[in-house]
Protein backbone atom coordinates (compact mmCIF):
# COMPACT_ATOMS: atom_id res chain seq x y z
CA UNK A 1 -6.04 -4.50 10.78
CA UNK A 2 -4.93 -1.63 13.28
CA UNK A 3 -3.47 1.35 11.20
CA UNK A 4 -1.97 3.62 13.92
CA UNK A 5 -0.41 7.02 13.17
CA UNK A 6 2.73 7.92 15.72
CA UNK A 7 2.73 12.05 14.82
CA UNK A 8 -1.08 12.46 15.84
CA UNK A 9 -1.58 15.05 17.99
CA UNK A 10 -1.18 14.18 21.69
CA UNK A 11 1.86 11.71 21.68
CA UNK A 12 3.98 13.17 23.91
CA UNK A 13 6.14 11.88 27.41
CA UNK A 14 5.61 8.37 25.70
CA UNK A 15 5.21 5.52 28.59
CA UNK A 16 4.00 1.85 28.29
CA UNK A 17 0.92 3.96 30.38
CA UNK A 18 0.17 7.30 28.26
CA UNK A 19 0.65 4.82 24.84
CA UNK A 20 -2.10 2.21 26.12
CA UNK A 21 -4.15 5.05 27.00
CA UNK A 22 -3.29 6.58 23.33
CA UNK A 23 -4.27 3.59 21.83
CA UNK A 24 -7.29 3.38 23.62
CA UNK A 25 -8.68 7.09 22.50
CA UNK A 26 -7.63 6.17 18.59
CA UNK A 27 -8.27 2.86 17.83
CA UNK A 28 -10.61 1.69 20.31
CA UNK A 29 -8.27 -0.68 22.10
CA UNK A 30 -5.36 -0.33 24.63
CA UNK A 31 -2.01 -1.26 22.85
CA UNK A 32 -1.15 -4.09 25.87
CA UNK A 33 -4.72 -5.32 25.05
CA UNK A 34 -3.65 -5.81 21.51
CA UNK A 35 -0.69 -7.69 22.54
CA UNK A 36 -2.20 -10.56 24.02
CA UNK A 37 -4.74 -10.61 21.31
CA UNK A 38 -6.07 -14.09 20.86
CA UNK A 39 -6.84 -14.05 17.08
CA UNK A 40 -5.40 -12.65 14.32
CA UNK A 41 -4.34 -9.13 14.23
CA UNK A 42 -2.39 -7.03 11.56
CA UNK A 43 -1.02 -3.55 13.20
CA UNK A 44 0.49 -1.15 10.75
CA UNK A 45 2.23 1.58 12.56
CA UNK A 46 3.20 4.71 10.48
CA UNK A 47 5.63 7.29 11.06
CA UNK A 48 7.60 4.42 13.32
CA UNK A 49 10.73 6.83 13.75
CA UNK A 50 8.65 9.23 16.52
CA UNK A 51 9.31 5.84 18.91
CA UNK A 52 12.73 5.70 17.78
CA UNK A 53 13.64 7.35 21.12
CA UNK A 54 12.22 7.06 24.92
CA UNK A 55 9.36 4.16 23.94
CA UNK A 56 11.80 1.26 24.75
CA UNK A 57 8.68 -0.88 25.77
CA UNK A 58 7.83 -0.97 22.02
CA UNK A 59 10.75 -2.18 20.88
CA UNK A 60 10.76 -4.14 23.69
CA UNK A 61 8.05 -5.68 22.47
CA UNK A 62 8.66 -5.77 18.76
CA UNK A 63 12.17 -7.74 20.14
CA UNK A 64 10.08 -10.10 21.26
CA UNK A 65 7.72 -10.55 18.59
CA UNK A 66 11.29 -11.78 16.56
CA UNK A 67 11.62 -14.56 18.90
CA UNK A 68 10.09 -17.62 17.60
CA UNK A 69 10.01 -19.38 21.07
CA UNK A 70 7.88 -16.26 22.92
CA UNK A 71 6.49 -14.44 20.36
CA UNK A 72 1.83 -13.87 19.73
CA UNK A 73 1.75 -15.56 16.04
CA UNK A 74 -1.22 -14.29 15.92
CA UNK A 75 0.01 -10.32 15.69
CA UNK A 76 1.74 -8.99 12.87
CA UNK A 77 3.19 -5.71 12.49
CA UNK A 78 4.41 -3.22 9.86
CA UNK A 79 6.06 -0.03 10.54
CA UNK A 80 6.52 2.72 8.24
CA UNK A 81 9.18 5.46 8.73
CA UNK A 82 10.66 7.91 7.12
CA UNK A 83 14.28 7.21 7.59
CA UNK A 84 16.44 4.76 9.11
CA UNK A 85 15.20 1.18 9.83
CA UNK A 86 16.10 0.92 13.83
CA UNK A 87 15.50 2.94 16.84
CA UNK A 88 17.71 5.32 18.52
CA UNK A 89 21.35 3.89 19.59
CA UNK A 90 20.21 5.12 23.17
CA UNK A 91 17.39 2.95 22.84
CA UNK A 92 18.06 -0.14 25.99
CA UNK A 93 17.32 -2.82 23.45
CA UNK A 94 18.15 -2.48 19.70
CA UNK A 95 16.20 -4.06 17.16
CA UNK A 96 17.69 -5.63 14.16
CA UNK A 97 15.25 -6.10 11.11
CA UNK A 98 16.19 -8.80 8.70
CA UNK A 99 12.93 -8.46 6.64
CA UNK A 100 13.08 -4.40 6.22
CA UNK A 101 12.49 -3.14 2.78
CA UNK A 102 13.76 0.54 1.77
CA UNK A 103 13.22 3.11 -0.59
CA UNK A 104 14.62 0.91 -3.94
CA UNK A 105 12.09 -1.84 -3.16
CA UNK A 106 8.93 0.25 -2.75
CA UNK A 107 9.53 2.23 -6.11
CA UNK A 108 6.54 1.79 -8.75
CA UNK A 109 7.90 0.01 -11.60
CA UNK A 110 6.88 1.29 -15.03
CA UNK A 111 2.90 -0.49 -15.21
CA UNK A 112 2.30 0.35 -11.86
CA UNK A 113 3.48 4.32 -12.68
CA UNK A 114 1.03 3.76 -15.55
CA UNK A 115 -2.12 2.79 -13.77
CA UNK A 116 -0.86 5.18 -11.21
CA UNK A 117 -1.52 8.10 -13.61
CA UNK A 118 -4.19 6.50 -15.21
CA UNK A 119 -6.26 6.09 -11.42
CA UNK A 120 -4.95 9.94 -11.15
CA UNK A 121 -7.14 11.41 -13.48
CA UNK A 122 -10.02 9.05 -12.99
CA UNK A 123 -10.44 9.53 -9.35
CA UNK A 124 -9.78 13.11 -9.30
CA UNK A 125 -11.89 13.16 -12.41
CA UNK A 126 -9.99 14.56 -15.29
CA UNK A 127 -11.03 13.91 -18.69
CA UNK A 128 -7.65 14.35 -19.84
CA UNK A 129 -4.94 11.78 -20.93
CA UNK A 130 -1.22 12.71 -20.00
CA UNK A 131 0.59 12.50 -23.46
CA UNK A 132 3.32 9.49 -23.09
CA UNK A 133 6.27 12.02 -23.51
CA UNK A 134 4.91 13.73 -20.39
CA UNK A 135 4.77 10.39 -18.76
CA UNK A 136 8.06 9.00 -19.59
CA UNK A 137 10.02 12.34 -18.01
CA UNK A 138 7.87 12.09 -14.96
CA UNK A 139 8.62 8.59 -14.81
CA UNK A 140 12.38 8.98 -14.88
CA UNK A 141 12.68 11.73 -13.23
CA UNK A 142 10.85 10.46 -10.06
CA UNK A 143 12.43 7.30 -10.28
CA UNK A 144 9.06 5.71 -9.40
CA UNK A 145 9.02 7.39 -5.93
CA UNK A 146 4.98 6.85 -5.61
CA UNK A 147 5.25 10.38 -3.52
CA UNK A 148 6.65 12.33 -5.81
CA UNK A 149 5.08 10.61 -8.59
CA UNK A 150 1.63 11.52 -6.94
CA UNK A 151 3.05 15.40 -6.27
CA UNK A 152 4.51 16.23 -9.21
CA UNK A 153 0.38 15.02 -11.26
CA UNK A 154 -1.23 17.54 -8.70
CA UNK A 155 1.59 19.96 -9.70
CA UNK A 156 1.42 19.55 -13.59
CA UNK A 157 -2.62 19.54 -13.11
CA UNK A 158 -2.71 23.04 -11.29
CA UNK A 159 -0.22 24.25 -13.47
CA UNK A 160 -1.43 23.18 -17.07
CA UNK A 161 -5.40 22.45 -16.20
CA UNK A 162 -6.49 25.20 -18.43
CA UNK A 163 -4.29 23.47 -21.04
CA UNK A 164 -3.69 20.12 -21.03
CA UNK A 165 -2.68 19.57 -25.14
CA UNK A 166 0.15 21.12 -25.14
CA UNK A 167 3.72 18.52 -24.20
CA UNK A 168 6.22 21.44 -24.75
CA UNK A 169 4.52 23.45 -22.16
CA UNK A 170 4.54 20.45 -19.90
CA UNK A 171 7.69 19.49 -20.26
CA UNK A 172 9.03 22.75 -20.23
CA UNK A 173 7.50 23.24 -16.99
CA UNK A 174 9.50 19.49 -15.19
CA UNK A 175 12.65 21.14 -16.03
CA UNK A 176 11.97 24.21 -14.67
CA UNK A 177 12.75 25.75 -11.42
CA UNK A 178 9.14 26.72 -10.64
CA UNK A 179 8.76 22.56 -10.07
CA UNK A 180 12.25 22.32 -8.79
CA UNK A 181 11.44 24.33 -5.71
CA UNK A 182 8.12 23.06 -5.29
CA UNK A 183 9.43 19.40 -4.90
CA UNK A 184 11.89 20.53 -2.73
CA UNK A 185 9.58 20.78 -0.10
CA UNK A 186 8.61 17.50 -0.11
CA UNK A 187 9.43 14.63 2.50
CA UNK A 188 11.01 12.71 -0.23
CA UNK A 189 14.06 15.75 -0.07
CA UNK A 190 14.57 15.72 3.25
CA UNK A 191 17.96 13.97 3.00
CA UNK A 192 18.60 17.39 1.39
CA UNK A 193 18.37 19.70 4.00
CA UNK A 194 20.16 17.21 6.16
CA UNK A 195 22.84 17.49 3.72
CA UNK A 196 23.05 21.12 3.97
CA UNK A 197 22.86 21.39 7.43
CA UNK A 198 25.98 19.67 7.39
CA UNK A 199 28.06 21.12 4.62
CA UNK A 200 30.83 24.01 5.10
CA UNK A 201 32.34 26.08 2.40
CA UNK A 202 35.11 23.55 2.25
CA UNK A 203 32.75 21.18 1.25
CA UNK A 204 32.74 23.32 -2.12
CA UNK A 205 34.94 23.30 -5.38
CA UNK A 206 34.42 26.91 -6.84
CA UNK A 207 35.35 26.79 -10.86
């Protein structure tokens, strides 16, 4: 499998030319070699939105990978991206994905939130166990988002690692502004500043 980053440094003025060439330098292979690839290959491509705009080869080519008739079976590809599920409406041939999953399927449901936490404190070696009260809020209040599940343990560790018995404190602490703010600045808010960025004082009922 070919796990390809699109906000590495160096992708810029994207052409079918400059991207083989990219390819090339990170993975070890030219992207047109990968194409034609006569066995098997799994690319994962993350960050997919960058090529939203002025890399209509790729989707060119990801058009044609939907066409049973003159499609490689033997590549497979899986974009990630942050928002959105197609390229740019400027884009010379617009994809349509009838297999894209969003936001509401990739959401940890509760067992996988527990191992989750539980994989937390063994990796980062922690010989503590997050009381189930403390688990339950983060649970809900994340709604499973695997980012901001992941944030708000580092959070709750740097903030409580002197002091991990108490639950008040914790919880205390998720409802808090301190962790309010310092979730805000997380990818998974984004939508957020979008939604400011587009709001007028009109937009607002003052009681």
């Amino acid at each position: 499998m070919l796990d390809f980053k699109a906000t590495r440094p160096g992708l810029k003025d994207i052409t079918i030319d400059s991207f083989d060439a990219y390819w090339a330098d990170f993975i070890g292979r030219p992207w047109t070699e990968c194409l034609n690839s006569q066995t098997q290959l799994d690319i994962l491509i993350d960050e997919a939105q960058i090529l939203y705009s002025g890399a209509d080869f790729f989707w060119q080519y990801v058009k044609k990978q939907q066409q049973a008739a003159i499609c490689n079976f033997n590549v497979r590809m899986l974009l990630l991206s942050m928002y959105d599920d197609h390229p740019d409406a400027t884009t010379a041939t617009p994809v349509k994905f009838n297999e894209a999953l969003g936001l509401d399927d990739l959401r940890l449901p509760r067992s996988e939130f527990d191992e989750l936490v539980t994989n937390f404190t063994v990796i980062n070696n922690i010989p503590i166990t997050i009381p189930p009260a403390v688990c339950d809020v983060i649970f809900n209040m994340t709604m499973g988002h695997p980012g901001l599940v992941r944030h708000t343990l580092r959070l709750l560790w740097d903030k409580h690692r002197r002091d991990f018995s108490s639950t008040s404190a914790m919880l205390r602490y998720l409802t808090s502004s301190e962790y309010f703010r310092a979730v805000m600045d997380t990818r998974a808010f984004i939508w957020l500043d979008n939604l400011r960025s587009q709001m007028t004082k009109d937009d607002f009922v003052f009681l």
